[in-house]
N, C-alpha and C. Protein backbone atom coordinates (compact mmCIF):
# COMPACT_ATOMS: atom_id res chain seq x y z
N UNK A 1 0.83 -1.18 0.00
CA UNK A 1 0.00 0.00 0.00
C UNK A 1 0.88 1.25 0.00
N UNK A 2 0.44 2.33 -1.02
CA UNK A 2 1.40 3.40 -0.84
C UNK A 2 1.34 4.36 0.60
N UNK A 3 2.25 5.41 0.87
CA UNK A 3 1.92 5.88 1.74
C UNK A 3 1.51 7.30 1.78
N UNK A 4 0.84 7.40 0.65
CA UNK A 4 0.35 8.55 0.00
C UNK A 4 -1.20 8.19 -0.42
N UNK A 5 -1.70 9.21 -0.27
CA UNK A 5 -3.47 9.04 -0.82
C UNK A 5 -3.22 9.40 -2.31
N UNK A 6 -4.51 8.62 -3.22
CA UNK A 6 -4.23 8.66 -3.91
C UNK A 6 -4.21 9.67 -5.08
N UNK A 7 -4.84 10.45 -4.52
CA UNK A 7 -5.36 11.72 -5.08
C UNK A 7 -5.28 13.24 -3.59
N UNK A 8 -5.01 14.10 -3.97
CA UNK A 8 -4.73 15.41 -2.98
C UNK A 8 -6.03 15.92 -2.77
N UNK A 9 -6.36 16.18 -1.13
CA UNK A 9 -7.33 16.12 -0.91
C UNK A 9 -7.65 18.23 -0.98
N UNK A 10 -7.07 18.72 -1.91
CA UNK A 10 -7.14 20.16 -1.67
C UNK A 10 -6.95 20.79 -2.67
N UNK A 11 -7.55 22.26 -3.02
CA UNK A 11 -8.37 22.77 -2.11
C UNK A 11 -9.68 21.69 -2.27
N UNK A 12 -10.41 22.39 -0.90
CA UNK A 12 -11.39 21.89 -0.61
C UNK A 12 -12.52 22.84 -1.46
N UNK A 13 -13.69 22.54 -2.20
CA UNK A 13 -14.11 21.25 -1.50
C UNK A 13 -13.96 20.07 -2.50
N UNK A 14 -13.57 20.04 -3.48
CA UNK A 14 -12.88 19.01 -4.26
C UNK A 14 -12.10 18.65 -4.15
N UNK A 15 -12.02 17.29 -3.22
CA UNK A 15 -10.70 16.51 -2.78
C UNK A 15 -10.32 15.88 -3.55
N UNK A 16 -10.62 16.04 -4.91
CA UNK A 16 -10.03 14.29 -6.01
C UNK A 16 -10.47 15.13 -7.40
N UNK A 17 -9.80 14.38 -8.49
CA UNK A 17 -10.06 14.53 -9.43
C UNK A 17 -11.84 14.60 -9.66
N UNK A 18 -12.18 13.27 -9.04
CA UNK A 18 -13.36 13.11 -9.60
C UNK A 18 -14.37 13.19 -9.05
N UNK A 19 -14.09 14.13 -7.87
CA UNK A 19 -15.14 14.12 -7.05
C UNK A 19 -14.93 15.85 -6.77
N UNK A 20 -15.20 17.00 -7.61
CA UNK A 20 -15.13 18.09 -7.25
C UNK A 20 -16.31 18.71 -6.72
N UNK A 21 -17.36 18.17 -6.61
CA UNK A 21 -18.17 18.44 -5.46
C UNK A 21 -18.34 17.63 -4.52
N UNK A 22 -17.53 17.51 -3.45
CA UNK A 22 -17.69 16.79 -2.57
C UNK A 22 -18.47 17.02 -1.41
N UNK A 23 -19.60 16.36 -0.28
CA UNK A 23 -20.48 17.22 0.19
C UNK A 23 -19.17 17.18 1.67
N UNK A 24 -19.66 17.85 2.89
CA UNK A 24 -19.22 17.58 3.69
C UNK A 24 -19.16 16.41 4.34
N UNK A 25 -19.98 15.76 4.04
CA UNK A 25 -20.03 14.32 4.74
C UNK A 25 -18.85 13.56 4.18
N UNK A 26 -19.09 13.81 2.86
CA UNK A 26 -18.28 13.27 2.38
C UNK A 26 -16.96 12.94 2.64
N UNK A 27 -16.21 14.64 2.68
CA UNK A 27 -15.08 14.93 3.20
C UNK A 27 -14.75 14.60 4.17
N UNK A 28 -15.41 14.40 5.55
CA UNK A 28 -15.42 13.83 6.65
C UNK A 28 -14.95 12.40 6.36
N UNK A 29 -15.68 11.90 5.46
CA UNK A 29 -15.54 10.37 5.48
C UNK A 29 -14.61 10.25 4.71
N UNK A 30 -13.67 11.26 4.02
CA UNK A 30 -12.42 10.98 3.28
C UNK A 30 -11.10 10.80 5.09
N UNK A 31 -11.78 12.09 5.57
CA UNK A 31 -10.71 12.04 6.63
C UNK A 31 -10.55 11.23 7.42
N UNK A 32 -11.78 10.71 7.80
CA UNK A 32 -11.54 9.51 8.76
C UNK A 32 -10.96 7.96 7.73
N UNK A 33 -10.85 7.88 6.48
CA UNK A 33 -10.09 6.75 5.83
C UNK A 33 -8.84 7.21 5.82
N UNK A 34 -8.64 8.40 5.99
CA UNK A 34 -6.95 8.69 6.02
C UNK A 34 -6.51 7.69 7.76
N UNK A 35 -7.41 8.25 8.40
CA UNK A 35 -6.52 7.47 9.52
C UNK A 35 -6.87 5.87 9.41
N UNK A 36 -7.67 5.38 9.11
CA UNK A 36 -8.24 3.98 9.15
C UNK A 36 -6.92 3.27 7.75
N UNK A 37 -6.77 3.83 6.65
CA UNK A 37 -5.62 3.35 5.72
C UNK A 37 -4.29 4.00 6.12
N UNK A 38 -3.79 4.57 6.26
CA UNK A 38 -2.54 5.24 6.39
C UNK A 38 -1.86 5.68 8.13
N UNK A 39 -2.74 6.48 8.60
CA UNK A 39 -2.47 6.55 9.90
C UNK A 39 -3.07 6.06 10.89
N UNK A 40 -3.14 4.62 11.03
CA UNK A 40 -3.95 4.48 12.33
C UNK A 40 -3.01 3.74 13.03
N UNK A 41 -3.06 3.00 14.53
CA UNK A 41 -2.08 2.69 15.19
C UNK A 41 -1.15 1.55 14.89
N UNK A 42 -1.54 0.64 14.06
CA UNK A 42 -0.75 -0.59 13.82
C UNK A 42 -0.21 -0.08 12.30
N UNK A 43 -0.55 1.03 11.55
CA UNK A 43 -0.04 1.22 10.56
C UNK A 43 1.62 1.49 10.28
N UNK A 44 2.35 1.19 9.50
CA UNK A 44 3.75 1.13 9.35
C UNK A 44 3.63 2.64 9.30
N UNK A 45 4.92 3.31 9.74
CA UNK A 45 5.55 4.22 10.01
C UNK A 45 5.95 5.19 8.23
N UNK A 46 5.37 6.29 8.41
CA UNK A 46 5.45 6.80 7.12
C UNK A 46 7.16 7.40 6.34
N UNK A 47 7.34 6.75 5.72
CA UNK A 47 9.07 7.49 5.37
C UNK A 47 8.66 9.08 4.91
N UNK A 48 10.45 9.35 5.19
CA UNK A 48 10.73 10.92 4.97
C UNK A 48 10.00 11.07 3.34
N UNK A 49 10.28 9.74 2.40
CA UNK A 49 10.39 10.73 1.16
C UNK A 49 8.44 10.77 0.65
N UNK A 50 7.63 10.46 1.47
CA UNK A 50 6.16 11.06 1.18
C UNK A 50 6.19 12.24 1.99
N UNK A 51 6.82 12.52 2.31
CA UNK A 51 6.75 13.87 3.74
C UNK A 51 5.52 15.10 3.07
N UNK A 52 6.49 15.30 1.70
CA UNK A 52 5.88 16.57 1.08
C UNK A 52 3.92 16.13 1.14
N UNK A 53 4.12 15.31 0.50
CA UNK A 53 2.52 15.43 0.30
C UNK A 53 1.49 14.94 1.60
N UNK A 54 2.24 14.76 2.59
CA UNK A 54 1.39 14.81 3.77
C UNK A 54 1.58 16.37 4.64
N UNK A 55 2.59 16.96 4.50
CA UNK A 55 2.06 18.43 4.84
C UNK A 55 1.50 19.26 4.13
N UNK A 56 1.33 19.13 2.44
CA UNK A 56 0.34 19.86 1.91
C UNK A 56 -0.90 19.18 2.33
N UNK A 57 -1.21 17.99 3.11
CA UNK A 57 -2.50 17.53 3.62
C UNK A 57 -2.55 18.67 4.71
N UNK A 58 -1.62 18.12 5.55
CA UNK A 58 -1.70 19.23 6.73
C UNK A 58 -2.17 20.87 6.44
N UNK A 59 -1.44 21.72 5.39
CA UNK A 59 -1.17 22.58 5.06
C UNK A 59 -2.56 23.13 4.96
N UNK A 60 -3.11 22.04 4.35
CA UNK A 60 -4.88 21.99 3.78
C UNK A 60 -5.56 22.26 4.75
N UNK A 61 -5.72 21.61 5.30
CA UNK A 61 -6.41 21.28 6.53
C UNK A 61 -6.42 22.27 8.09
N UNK A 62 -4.98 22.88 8.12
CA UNK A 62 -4.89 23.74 8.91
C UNK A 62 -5.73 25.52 8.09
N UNK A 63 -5.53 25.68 6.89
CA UNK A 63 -6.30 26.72 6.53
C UNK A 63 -7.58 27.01 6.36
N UNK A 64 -8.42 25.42 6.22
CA UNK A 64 -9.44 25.20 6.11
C UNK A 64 -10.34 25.23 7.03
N UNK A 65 -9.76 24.42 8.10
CA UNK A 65 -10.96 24.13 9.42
C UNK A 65 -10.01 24.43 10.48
N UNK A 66 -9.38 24.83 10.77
CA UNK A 66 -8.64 25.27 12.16
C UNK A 66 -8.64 26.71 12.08
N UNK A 67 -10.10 27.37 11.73
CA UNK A 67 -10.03 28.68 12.37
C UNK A 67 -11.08 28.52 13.88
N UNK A 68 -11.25 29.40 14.37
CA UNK A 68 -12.09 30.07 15.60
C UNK A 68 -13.26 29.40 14.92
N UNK A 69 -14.12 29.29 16.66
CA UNK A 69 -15.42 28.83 15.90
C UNK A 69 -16.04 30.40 16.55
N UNK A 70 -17.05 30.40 15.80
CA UNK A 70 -18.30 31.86 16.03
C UNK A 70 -18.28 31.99 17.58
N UNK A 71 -19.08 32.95 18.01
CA UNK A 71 -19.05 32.89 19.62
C UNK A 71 -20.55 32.53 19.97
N UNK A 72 -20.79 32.09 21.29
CA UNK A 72 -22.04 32.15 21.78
C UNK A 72 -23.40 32.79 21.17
N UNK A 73 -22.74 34.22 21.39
CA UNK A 73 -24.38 34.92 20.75
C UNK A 73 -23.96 34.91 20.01
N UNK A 74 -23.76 34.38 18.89
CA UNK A 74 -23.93 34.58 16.93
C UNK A 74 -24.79 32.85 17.10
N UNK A 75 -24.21 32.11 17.49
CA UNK A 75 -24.92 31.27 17.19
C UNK A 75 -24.85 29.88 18.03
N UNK A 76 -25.82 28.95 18.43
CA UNK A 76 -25.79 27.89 19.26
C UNK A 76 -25.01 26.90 18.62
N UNK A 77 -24.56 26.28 19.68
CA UNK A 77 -23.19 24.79 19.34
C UNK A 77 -23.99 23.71 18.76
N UNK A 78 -25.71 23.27 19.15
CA UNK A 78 -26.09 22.18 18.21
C UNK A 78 -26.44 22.58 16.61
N UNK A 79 -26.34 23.97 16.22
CA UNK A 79 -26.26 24.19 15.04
C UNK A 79 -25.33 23.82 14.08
N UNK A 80 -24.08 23.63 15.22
CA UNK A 80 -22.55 23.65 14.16
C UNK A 80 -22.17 22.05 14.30
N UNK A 81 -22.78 21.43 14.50
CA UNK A 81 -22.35 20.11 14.50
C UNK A 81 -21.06 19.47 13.95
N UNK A 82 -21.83 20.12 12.60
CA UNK A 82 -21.27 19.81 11.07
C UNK A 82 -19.31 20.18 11.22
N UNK A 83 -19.69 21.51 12.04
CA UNK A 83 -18.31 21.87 11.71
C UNK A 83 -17.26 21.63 13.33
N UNK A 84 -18.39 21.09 14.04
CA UNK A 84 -17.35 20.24 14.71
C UNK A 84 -16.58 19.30 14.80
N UNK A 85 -17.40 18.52 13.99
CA UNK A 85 -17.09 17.26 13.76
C UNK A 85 -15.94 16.94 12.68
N UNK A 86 -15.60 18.51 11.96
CA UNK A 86 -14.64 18.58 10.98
C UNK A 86 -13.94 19.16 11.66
N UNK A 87 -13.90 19.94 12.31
CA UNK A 87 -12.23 20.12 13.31
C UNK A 87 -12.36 19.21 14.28
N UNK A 88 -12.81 18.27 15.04
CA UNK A 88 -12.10 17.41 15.63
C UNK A 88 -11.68 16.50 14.75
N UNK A 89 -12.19 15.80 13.44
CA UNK A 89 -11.39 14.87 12.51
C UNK A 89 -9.97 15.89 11.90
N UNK A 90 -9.99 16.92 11.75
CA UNK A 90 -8.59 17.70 11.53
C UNK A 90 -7.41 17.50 12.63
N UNK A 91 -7.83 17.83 13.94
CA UNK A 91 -7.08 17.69 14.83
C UNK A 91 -6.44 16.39 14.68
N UNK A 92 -7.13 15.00 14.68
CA UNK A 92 -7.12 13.76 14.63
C UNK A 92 -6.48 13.31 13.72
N UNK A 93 -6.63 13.90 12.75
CA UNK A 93 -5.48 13.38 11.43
C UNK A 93 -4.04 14.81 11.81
N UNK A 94 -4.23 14.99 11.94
CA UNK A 94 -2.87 16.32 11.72
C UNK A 94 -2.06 15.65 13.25
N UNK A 95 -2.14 15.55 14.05
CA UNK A 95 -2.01 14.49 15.45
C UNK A 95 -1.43 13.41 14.65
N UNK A 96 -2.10 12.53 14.10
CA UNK A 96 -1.13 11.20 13.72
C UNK A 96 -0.31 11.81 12.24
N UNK A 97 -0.51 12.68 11.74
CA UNK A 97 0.43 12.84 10.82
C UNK A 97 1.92 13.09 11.53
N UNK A 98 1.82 14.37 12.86
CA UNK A 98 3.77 14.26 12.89
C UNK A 98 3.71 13.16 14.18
N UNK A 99 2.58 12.21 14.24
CA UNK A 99 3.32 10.95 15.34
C UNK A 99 4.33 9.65 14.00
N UNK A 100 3.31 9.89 12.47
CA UNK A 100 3.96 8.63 11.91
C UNK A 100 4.21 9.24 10.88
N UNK A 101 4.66 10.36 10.42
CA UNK A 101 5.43 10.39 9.06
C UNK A 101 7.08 10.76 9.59
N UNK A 102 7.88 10.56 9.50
CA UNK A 102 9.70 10.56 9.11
C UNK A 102 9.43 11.80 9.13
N UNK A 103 10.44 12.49 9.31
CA UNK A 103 11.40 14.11 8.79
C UNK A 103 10.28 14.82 9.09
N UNK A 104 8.68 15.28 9.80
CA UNK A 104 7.72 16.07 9.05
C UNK A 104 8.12 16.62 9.85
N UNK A 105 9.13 17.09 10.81
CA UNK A 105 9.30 18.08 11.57
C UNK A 105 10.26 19.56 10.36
N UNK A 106 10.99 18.37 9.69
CA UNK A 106 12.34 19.38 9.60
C UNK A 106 11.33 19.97 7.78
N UNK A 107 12.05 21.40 7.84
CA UNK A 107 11.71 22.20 7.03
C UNK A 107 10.07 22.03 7.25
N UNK A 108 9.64 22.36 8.14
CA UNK A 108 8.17 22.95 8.10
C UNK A 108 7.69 23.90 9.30
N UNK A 109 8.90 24.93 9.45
CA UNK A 109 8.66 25.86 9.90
C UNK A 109 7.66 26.90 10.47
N UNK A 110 6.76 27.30 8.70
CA UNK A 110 6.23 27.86 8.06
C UNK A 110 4.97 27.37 8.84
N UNK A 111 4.76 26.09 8.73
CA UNK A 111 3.82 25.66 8.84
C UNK A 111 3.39 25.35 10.20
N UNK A 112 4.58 24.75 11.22
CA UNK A 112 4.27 25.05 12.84
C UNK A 112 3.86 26.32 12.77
N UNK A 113 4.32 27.54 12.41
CA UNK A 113 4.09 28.42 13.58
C UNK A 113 2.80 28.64 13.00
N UNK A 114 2.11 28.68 11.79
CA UNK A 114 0.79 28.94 11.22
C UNK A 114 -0.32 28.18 12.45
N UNK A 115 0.40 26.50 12.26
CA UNK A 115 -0.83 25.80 13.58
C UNK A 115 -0.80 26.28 14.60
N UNK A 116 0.05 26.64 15.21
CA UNK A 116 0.16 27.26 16.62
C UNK A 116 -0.64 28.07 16.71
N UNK A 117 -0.59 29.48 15.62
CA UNK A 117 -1.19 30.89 15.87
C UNK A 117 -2.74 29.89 15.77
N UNK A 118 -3.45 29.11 14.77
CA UNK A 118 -4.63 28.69 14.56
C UNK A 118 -5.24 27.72 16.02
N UNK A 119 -4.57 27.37 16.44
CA UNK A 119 -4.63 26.71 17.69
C UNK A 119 -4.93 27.26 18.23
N UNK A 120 -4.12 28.46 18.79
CA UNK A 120 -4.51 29.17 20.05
C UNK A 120 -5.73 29.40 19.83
N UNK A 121 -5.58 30.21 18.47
CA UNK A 121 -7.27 30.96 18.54
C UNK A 121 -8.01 30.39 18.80
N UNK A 122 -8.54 28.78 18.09
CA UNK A 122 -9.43 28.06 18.57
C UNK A 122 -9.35 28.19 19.95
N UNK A 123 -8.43 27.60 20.72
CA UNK A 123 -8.56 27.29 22.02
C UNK A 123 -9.17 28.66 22.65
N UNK A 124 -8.69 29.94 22.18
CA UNK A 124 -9.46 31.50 22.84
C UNK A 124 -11.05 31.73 22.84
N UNK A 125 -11.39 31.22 21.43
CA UNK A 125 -12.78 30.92 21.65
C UNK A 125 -13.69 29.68 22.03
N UNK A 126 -13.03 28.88 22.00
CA UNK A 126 -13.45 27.66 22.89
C UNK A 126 -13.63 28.16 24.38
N UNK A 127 -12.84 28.76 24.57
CA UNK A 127 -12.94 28.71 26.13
C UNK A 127 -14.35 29.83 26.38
N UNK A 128 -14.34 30.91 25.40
CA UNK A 128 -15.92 31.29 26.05
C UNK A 128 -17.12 30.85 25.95
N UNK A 129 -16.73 29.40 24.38
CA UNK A 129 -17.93 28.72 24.62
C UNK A 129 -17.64 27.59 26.79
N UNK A 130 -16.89 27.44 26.68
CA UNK A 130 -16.69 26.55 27.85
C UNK A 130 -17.39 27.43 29.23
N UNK A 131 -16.39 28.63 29.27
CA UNK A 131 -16.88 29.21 30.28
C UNK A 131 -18.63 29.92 30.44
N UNK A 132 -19.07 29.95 29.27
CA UNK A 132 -20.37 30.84 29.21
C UNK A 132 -21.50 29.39 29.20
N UNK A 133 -21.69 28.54 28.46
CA UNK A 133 -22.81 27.32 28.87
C UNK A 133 -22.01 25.49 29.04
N UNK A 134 -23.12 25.19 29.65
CA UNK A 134 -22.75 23.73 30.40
C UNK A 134 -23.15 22.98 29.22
N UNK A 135 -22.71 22.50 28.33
CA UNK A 135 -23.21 21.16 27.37
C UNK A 135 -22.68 20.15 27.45
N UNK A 136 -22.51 19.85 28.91
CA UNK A 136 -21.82 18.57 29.24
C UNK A 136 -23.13 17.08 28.60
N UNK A 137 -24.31 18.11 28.77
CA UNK A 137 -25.01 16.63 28.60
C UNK A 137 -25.58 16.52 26.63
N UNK A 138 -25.12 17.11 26.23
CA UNK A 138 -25.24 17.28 25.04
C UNK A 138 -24.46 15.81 24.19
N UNK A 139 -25.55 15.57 23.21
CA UNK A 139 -24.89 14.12 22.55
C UNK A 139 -23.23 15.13 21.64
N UNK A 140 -23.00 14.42 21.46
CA UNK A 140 -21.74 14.60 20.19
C UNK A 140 -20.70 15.24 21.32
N UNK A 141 -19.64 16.13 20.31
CA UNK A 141 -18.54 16.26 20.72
C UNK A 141 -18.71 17.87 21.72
N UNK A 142 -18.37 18.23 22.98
CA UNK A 142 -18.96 19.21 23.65
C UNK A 142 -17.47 20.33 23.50
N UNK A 143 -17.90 21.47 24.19
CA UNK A 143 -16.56 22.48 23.79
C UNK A 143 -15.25 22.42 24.26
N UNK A 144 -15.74 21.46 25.54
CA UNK A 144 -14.57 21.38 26.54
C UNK A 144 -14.17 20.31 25.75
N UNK A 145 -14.78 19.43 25.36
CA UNK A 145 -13.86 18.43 24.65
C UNK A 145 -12.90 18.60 23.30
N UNK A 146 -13.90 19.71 22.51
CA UNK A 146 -12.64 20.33 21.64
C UNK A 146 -11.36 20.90 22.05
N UNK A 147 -11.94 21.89 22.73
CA UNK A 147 -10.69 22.34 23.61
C UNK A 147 -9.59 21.57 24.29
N UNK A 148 -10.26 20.49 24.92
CA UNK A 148 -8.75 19.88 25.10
C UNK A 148 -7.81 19.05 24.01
N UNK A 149 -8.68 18.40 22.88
CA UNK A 149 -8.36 18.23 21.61
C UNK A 149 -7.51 19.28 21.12
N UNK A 150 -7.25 20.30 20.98
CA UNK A 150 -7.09 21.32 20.13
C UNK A 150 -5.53 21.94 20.63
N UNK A 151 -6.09 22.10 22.68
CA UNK A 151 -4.79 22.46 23.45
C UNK A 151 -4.10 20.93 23.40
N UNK A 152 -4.38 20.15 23.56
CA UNK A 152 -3.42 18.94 23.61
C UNK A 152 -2.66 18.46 22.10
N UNK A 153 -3.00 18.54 21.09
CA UNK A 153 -2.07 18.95 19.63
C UNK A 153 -1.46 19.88 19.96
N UNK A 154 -1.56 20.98 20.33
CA UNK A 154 -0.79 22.25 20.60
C UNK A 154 0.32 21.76 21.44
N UNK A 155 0.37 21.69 22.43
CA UNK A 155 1.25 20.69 23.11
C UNK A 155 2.05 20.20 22.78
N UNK A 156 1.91 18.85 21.80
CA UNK A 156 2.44 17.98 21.62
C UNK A 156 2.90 18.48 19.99
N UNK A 157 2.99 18.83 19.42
CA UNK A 157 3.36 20.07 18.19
C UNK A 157 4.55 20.57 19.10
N UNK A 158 4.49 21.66 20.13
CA UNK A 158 5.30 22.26 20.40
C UNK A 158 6.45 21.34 21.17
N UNK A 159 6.52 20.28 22.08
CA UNK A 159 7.19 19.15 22.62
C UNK A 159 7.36 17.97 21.35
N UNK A 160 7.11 17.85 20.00
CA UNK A 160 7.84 17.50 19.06
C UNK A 160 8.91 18.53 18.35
N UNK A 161 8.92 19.61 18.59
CA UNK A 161 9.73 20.69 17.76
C UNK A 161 11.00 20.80 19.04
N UNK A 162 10.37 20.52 20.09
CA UNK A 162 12.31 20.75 21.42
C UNK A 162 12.65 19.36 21.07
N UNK A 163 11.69 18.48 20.58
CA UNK A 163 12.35 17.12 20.56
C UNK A 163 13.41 16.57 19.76
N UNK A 164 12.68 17.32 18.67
CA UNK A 164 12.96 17.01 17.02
C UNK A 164 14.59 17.31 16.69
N UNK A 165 15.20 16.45 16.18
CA UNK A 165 16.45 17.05 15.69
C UNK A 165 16.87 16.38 14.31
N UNK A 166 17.08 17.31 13.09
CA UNK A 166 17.75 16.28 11.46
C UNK A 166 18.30 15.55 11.55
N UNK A 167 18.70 14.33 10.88
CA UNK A 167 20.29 13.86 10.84
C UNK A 167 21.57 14.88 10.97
N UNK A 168 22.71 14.37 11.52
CA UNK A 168 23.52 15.21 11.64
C UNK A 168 24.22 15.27 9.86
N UNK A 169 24.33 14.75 9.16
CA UNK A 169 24.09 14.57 7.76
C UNK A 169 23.50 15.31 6.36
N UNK A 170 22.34 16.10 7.52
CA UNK A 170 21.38 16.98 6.89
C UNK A 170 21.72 17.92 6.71
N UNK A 171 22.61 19.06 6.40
CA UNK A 171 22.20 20.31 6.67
C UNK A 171 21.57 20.95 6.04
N UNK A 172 20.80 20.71 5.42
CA UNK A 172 19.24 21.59 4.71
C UNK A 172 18.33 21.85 5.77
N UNK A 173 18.14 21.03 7.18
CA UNK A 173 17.16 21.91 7.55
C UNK A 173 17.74 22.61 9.09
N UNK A 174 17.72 22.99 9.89
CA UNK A 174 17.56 23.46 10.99
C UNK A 174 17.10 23.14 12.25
N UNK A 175 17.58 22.46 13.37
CA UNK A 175 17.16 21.87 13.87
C UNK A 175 15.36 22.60 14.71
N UNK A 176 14.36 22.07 14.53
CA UNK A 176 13.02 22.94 15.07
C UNK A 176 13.01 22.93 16.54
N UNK A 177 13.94 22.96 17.32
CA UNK A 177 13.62 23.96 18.55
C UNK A 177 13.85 25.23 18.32
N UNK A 178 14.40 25.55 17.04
CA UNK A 178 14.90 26.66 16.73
C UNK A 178 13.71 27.50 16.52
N UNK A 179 12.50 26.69 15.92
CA UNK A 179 11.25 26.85 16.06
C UNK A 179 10.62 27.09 17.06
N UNK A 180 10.70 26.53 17.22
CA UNK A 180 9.79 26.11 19.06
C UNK A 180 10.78 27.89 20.04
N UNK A 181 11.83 27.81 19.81
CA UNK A 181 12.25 29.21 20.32
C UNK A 181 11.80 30.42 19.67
N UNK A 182 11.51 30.26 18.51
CA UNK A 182 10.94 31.31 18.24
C UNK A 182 9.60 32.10 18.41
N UNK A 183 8.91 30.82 18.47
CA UNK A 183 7.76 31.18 18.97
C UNK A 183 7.42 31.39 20.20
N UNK A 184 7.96 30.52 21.31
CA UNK A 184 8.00 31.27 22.62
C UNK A 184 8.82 32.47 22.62
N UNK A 185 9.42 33.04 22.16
CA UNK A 185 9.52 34.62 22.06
C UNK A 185 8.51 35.12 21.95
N UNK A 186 8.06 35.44 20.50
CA UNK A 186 6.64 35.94 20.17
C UNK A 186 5.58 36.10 21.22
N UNK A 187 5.75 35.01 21.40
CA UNK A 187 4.18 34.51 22.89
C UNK A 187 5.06 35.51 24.02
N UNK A 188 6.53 35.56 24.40
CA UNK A 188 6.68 36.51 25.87
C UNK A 188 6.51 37.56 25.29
N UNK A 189 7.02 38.44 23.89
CA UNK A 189 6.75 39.60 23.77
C UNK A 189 5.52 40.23 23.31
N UNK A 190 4.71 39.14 23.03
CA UNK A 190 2.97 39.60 23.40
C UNK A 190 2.73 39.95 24.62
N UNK A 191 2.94 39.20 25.92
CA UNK A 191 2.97 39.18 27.00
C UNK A 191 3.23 40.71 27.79
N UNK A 192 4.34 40.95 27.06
CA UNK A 192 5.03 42.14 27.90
C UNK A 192 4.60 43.36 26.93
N UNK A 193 4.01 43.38 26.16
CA UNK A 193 3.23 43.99 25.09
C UNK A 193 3.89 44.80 23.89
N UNK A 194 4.58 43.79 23.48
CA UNK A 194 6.08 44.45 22.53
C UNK A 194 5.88 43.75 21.47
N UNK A 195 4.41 43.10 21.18
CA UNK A 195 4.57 42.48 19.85
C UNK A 195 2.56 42.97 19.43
N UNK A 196 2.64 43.20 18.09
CA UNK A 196 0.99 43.82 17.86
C UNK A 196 -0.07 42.29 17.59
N UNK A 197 0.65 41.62 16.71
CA UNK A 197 0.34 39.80 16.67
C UNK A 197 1.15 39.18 16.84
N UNK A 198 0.06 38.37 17.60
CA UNK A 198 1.02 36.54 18.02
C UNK A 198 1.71 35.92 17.26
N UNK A 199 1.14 35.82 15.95
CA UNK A 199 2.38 35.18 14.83
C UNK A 199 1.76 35.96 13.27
N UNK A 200 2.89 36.16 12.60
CA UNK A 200 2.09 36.78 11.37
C UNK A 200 1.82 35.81 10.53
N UNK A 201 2.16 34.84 10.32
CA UNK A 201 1.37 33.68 9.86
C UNK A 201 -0.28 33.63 10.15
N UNK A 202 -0.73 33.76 9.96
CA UNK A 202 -1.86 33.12 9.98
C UNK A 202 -2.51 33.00 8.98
């Protein structure tokens, strides 16, 4: 089995040649075969040289559905179902993409600090859905549960980038704590109020 899909799932919403209207369900059900064929836990370990075309998955996917969701008063959480259920399958695939592809740390810079800045935000407005109503008893996926979905990739994104180091062999890329330092800069000189945005990526 290759370790590439067989067709690029982007832009959206035509993930394939032959499917350029794809509905959302659909797409959903493309994402969850990404992890069920390619990334799921007994699956073999993805080599460096598919790297590229699993971070233009990523790449996809982080511009697409990893923005902020609406707030409270614009609109109720059993309305958005739809689009919950597509950022927690984002989180879920982008999560096993840098647990099993090779190299996806090195040269993708660009692209950590983009998830990070998209992360947070989610997690900023998650939290006033969290803090403002109780939908603990609500069927499907609730806010607090995105939220920790969302902060826990964040996490583990940023504790793969201090982790991460090239071959010593490599020198094309840079080792990404170099990353990971850069962005905790950014984040203290927001802090101390010496920076206007968190990351200009976004």
């Amino acid at each position: 089995m290759s370790a590439v899909p067989t067709s690029t799932p982007f832009p959206v919403p035509g993930f394939n040649a032959s499917s350029s209207n794809a509905t959302p369900a659909q797409f959903l059900e493309f994402l969850r075969s990404l992890i069920t064929q390619y990334l799921g836990d007994s699956s073999p370990r993805i080599l460096s040289s598919a790297k590229t075309a699993w971070v233009t998955i990523v790449d996809g996917l982080t511009d697409h559905f990893l923005g902020p969701f609406p707030l409270p008063d614009i609109v109720s959480w059993e309305t958005m179902q739809e689009k919950v259920e597509m950022t927690e399958a984002t989180l879920e695939v982008i999560r096993r993409v840098f647990m099993r592809v090779e190299g996806i740390y090195n040269g993708s810079e660009d692209l950590l600090r983009k998830m990070f800045a998209r992360l947070l935000d989610l997690c900023r407005t998650l939290d006033v859905w969290v803090d403002g109503r109780n939908l603990s008893g609500d069927r499907g996926f609730t806010p607090g549960c995105i939220k920790e979905k969302a902060l826990g990739l964040l996490i583990f994104l940023l504790r793969g980038c201090g982790d991460n180091s090239p071959p010593p062999s490599d020198h094309q890329y840079q080792p990404s704590w170099k990353t990971l330092g850069a962005i905790l800069k950014e984040c203290v000189d927001v802090c101390h109020g010496r920076a206007n945005k968190l990351i200009v990526l976004r």
